[in-house]
Protein backbone atom coordinates (compact mmCIF):
# COMPACT_ATOMS: atom_id res chain seq x y z
CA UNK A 1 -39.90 -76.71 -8.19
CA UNK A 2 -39.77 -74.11 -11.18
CA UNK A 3 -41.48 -73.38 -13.94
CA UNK A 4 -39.06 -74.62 -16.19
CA UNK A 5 -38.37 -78.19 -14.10
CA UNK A 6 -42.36 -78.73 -14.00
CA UNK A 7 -42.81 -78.46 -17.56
CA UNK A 8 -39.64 -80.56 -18.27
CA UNK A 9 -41.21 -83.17 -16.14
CA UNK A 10 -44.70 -83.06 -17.74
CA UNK A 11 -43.29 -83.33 -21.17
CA UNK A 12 -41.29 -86.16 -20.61
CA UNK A 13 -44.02 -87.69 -18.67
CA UNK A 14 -46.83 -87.22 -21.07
CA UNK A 15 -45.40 -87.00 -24.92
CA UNK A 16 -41.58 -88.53 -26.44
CA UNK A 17 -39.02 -85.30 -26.64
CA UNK A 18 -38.17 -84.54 -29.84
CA UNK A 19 -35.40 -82.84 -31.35
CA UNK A 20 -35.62 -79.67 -33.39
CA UNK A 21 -32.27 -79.88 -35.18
CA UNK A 22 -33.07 -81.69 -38.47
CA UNK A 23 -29.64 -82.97 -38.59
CA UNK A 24 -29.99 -84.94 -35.39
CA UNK A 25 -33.46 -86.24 -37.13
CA UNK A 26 -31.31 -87.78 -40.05
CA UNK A 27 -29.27 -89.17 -38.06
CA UNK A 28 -31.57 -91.34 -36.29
CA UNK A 29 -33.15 -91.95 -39.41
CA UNK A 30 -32.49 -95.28 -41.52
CA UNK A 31 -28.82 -94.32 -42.25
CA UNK A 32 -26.16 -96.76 -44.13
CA UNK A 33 -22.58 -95.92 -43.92
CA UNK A 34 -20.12 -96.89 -46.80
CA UNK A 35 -16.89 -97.38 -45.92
CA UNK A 36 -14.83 -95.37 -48.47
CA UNK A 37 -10.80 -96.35 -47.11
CA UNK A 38 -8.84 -98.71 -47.36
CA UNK A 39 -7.65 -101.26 -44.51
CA UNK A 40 -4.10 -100.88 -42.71
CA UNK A 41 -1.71 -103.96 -42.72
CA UNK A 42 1.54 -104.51 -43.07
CA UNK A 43 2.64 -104.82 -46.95
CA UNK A 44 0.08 -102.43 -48.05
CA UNK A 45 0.84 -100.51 -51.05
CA UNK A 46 2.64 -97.51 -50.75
CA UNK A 47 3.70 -94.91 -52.64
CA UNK A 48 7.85 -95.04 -53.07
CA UNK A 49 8.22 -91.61 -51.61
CA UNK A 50 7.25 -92.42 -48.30
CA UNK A 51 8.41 -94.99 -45.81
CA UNK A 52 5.57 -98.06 -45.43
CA UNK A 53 3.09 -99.11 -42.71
CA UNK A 54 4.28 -101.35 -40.23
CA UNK A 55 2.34 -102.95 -37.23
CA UNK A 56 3.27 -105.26 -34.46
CA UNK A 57 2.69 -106.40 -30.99
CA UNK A 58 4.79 -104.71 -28.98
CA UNK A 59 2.73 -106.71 -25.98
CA UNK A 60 1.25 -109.87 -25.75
CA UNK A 61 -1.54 -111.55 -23.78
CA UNK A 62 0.29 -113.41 -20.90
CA UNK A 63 3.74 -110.94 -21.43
CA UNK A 64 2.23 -109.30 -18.15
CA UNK A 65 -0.42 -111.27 -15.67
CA UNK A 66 -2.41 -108.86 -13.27
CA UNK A 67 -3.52 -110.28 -9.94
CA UNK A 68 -6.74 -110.88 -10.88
CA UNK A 69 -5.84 -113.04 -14.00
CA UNK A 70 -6.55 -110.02 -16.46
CA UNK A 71 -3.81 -109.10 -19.60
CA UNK A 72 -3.50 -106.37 -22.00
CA UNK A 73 -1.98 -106.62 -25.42
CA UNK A 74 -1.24 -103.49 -27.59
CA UNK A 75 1.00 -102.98 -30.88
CA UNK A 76 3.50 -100.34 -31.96
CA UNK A 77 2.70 -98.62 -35.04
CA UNK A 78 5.17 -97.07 -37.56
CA UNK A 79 3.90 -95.43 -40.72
CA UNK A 80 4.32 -92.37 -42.81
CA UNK A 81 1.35 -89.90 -43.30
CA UNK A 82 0.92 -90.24 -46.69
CA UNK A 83 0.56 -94.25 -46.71
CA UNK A 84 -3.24 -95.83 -47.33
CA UNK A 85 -5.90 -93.89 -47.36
CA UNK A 86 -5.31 -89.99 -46.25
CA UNK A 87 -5.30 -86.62 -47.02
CA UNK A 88 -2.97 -84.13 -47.73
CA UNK A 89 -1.98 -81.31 -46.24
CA UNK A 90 -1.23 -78.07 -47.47
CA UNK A 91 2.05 -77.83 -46.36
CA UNK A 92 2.56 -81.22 -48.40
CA UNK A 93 3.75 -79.77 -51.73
CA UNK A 94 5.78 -76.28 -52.17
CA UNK A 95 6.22 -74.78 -55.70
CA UNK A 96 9.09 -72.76 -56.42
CA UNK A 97 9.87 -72.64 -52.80
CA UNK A 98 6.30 -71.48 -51.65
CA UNK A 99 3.28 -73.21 -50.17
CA UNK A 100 -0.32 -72.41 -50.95
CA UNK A 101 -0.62 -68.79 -50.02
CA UNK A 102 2.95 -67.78 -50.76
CA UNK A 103 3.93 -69.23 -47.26
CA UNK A 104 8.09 -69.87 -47.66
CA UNK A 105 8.07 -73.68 -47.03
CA UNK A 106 12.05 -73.66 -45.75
CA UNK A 107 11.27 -71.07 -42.90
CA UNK A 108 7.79 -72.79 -42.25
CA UNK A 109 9.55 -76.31 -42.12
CA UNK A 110 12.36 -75.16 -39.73
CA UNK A 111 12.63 -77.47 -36.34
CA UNK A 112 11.49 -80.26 -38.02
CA UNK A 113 7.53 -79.60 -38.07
CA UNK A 114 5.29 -77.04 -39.93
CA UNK A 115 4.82 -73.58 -38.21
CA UNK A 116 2.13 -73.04 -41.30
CA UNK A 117 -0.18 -75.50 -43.05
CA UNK A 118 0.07 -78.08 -40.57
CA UNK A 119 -1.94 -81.16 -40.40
CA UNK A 120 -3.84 -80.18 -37.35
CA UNK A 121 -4.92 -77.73 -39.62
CA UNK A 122 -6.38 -80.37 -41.46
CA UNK A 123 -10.53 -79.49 -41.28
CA UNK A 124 -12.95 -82.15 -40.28
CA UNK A 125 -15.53 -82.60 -43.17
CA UNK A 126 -19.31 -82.91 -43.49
CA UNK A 127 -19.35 -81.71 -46.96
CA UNK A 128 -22.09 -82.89 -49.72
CA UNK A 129 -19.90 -85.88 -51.79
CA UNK A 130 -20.55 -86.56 -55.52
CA UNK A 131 -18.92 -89.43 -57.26
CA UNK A 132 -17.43 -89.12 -60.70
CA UNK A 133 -17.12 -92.32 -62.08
CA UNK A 134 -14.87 -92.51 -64.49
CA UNK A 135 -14.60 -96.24 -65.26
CA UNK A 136 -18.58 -96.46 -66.14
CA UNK A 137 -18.47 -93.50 -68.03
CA UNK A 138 -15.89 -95.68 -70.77
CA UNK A 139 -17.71 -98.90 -69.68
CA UNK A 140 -14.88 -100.76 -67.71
CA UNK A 141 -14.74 -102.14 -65.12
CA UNK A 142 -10.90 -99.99 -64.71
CA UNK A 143 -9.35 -97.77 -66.72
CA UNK A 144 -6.02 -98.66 -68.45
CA UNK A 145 -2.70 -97.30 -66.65
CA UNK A 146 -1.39 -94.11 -67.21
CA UNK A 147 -4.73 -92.63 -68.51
CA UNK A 148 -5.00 -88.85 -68.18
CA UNK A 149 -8.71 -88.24 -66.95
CA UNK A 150 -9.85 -84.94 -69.10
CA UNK A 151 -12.28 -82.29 -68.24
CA UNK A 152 -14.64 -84.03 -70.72
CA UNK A 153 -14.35 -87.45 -68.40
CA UNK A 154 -15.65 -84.95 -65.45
CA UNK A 155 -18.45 -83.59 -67.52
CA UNK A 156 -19.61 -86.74 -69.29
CA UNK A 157 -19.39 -88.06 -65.84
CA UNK A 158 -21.63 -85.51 -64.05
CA UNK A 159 -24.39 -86.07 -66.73
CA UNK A 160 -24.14 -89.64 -66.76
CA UNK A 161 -24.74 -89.38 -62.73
CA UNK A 162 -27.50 -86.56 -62.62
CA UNK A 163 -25.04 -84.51 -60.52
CA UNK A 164 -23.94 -80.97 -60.40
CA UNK A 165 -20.54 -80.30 -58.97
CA UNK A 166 -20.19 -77.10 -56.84
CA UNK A 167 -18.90 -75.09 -54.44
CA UNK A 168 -17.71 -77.02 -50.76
CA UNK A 169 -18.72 -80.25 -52.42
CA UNK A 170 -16.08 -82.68 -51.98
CA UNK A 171 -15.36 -85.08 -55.08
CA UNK A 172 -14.47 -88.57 -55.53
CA UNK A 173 -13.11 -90.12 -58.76
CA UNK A 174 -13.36 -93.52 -59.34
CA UNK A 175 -11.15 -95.30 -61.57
CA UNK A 176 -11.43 -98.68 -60.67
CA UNK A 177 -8.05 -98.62 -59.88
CA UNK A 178 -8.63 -99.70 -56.31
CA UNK A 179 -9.55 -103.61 -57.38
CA UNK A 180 -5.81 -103.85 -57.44
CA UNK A 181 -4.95 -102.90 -53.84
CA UNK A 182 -4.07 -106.42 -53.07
CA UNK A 183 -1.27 -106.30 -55.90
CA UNK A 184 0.70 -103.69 -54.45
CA UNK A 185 2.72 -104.13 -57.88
CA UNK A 186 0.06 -103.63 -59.85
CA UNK A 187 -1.43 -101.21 -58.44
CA UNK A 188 1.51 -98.76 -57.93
CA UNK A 189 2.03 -99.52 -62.09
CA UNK A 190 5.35 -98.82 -61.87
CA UNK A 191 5.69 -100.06 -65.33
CA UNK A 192 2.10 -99.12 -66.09
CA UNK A 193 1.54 -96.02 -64.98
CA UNK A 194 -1.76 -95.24 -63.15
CA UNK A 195 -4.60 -93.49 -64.36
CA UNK A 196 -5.59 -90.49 -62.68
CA UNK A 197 -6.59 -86.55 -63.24
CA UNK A 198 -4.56 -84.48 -65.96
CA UNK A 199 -3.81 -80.75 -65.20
CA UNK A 200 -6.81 -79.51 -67.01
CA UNK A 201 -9.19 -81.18 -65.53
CA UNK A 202 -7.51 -80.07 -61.51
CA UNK A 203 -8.56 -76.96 -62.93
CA UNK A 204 -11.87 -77.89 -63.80
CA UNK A 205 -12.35 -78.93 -60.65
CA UNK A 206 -10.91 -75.21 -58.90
CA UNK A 207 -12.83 -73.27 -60.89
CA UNK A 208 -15.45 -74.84 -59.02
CA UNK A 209 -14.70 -74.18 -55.79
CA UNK A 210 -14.75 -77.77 -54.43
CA UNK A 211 -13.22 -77.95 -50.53
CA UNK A 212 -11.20 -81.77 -51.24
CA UNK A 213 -11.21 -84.04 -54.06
CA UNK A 214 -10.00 -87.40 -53.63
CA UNK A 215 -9.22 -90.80 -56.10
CA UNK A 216 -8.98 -95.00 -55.51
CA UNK A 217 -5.08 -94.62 -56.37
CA UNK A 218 -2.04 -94.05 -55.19
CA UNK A 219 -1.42 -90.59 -56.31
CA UNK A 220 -4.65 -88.86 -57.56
CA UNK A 221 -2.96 -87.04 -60.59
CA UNK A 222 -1.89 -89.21 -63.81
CA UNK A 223 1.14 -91.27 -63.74
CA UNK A 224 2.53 -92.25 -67.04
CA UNK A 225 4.38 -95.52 -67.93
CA UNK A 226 7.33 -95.92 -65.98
CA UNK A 227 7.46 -92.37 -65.16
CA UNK A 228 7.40 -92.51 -61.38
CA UNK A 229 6.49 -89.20 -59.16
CA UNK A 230 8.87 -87.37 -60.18
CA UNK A 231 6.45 -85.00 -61.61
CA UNK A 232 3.31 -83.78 -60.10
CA UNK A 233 1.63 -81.25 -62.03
CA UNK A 234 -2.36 -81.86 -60.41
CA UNK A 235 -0.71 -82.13 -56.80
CA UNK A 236 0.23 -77.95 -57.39
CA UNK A 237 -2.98 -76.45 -59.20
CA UNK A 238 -4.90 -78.26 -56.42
CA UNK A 239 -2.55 -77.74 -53.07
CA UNK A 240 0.13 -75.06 -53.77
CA UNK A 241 -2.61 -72.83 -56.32
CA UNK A 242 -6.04 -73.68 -55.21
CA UNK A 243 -5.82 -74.81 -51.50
CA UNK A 244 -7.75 -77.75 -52.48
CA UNK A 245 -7.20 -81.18 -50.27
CA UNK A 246 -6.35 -84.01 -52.01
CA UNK A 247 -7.74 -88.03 -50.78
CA UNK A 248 -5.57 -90.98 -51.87
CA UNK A 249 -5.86 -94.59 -52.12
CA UNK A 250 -9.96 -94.55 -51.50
CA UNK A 251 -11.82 -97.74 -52.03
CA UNK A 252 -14.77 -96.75 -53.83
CA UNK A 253 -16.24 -100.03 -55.46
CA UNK A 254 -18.75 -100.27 -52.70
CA UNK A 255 -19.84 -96.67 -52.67
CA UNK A 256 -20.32 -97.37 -56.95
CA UNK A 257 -21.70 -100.65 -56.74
CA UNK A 258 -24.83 -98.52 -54.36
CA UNK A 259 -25.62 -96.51 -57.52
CA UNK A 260 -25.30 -93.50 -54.70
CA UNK A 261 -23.46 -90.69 -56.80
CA UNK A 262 -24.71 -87.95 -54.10
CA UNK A 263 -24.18 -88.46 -50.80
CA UNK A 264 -22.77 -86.84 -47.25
CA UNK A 265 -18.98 -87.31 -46.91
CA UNK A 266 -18.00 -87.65 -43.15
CA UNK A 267 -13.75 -87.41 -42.86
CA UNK A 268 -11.85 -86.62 -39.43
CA UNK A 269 -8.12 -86.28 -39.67
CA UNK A 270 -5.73 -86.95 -36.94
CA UNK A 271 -4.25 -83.28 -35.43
CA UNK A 272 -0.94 -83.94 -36.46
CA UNK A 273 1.15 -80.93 -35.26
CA UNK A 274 3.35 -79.63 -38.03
CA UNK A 275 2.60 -82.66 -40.04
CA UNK A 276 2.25 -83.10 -43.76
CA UNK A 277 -0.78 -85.44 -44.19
CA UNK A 278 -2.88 -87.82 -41.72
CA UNK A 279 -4.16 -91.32 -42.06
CA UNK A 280 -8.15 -90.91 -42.57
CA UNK A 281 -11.04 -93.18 -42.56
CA UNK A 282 -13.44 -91.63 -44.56
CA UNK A 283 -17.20 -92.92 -45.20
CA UNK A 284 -20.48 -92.01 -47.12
CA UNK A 285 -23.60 -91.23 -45.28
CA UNK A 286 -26.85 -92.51 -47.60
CA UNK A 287 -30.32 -92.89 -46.02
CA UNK A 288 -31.55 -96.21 -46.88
């Protein structure tokens, strides 16, 4: 026996092994996770520039019998990646013919898939998460289609919360917006627009240096009355000028209704080669 097997044995024998990475501590700590996205089904809302979520059984139970009496079901899943909750991509949006970077998005899109910006570029986050809540800073319960969140929303925000936005952080605003998801109608606002961020206050946001930002609705950025997405101002300061990542169609009423405004933000997107976006479950990490 060695040295090193003999006093492996006595510690284990005589006193609990502990852990010396404080992270790991946390962890098994008193931890509550808030779900932060929204659930998959088929008829979700969805924005009208991409192709919807479908979901079916492509086997039943009983379509195949093993020997032993066992069966397997599974579905086939069809779905664009930029429908529910997800994150973009940097190769998502192009301005003037170039993505973030001055990448040329036609030569980078050639064959069908991004050579550059790719979604399995996408990073996994464990980023410090602040909410910006919007809605309580008017005292609503949701703010009004088609209003333009300004840089004084952020601020009055951040005071209101006791938070300081900087650098890596990754920032949620909430709206209220999301209480609509099951009124895809309503909640698109095709004919109401959608609140969301106005170009000044994207650049509020990059001048701090945040690594994602992220919103309960459909497109992050303001969308006036009836105006569509035909224009999307925020979508280029943030992706195309800043290299920020943008979340959409978050459900944040839980994570408000905690009173958590700080908390860790846990997000793993799917290594979609060439890919513009992936389908994310994000959550918030709070110790109890």
């Amino acid at each position: 026996m060695t040295n090193t097997e003999s006093t492996a044995e006595t510690a284990g024998a005589e006193e609990p092994i502990t852990t010396r990475d404080p992270l790991l501590a946390a962890v098994r700590g008193d931890i509550r996770l808030i779900e932060l996205g929204q659930p998959f089904f088929t008829g979700m809302p969805c924005s009208p520039n991409h192709p919807g979520f479908r979901m079916t059984l492509a086997r039943r139970h009983g379509d195949l019998v093993r020997p032993d009496g066992g069966s397997a079901a599974n579905e086939i899943i069809v779905t664009g990646g930029h429908v529910g909750t997800h994150i973009d991509a940097l190769s998502h949006v192009s301005q003037n013919g170039a993505l973030y970077g001055g990448v040329d998005a036609r030569e980078a899109q050639r064959g069908g898939a991004f050579t550059a910006h790719g979604a399995e570029n996408l990073p996994g986050l464990l980023r410090s998460g602040v909410l910006l809540d919007i809605a309580r800073v008017h005292e609503i319960d949701r703010l009004p289609g088609g209003y333009e969140i300004t840089v004084g929303d952020l601020e009055a925000a951040a005071r209101q919360a006791r938070v300081r936005v900087t650098a890596g952080d990754v920032v949620l605003i909430r709206t209220g917006w999301s209480r609509l998801f099951g009124e895809p109608d309503a909640y698109l606002g095709r004919e109401t627009g959608v609140p969301g961020l106005g170009v000044e206050a994207a650049h509020w946001l990059a001048g701090r240096d945040v690594v994602a930002t992220g919103a309960d609705t459909t497109a992050y950025e303001c969308i006036a009355p009836g105006a569509g997405h035909h224009v999307l101002p925020v979508h280029r300061v943030l992706l195309v000028e800043s290299g920020i990542y943008i979340i959409e169609h978050l459900a944040l009423e839980d994570l408000a209704a905690s009173g958590r405004n700080e908390f860790a933000f846990l997000l793993a997107p799917l290594q979609i080669v060439g890919g513009t976006g992936s389908p994310v479950r994000p959550l918030a990490a709070v110790s109890r």
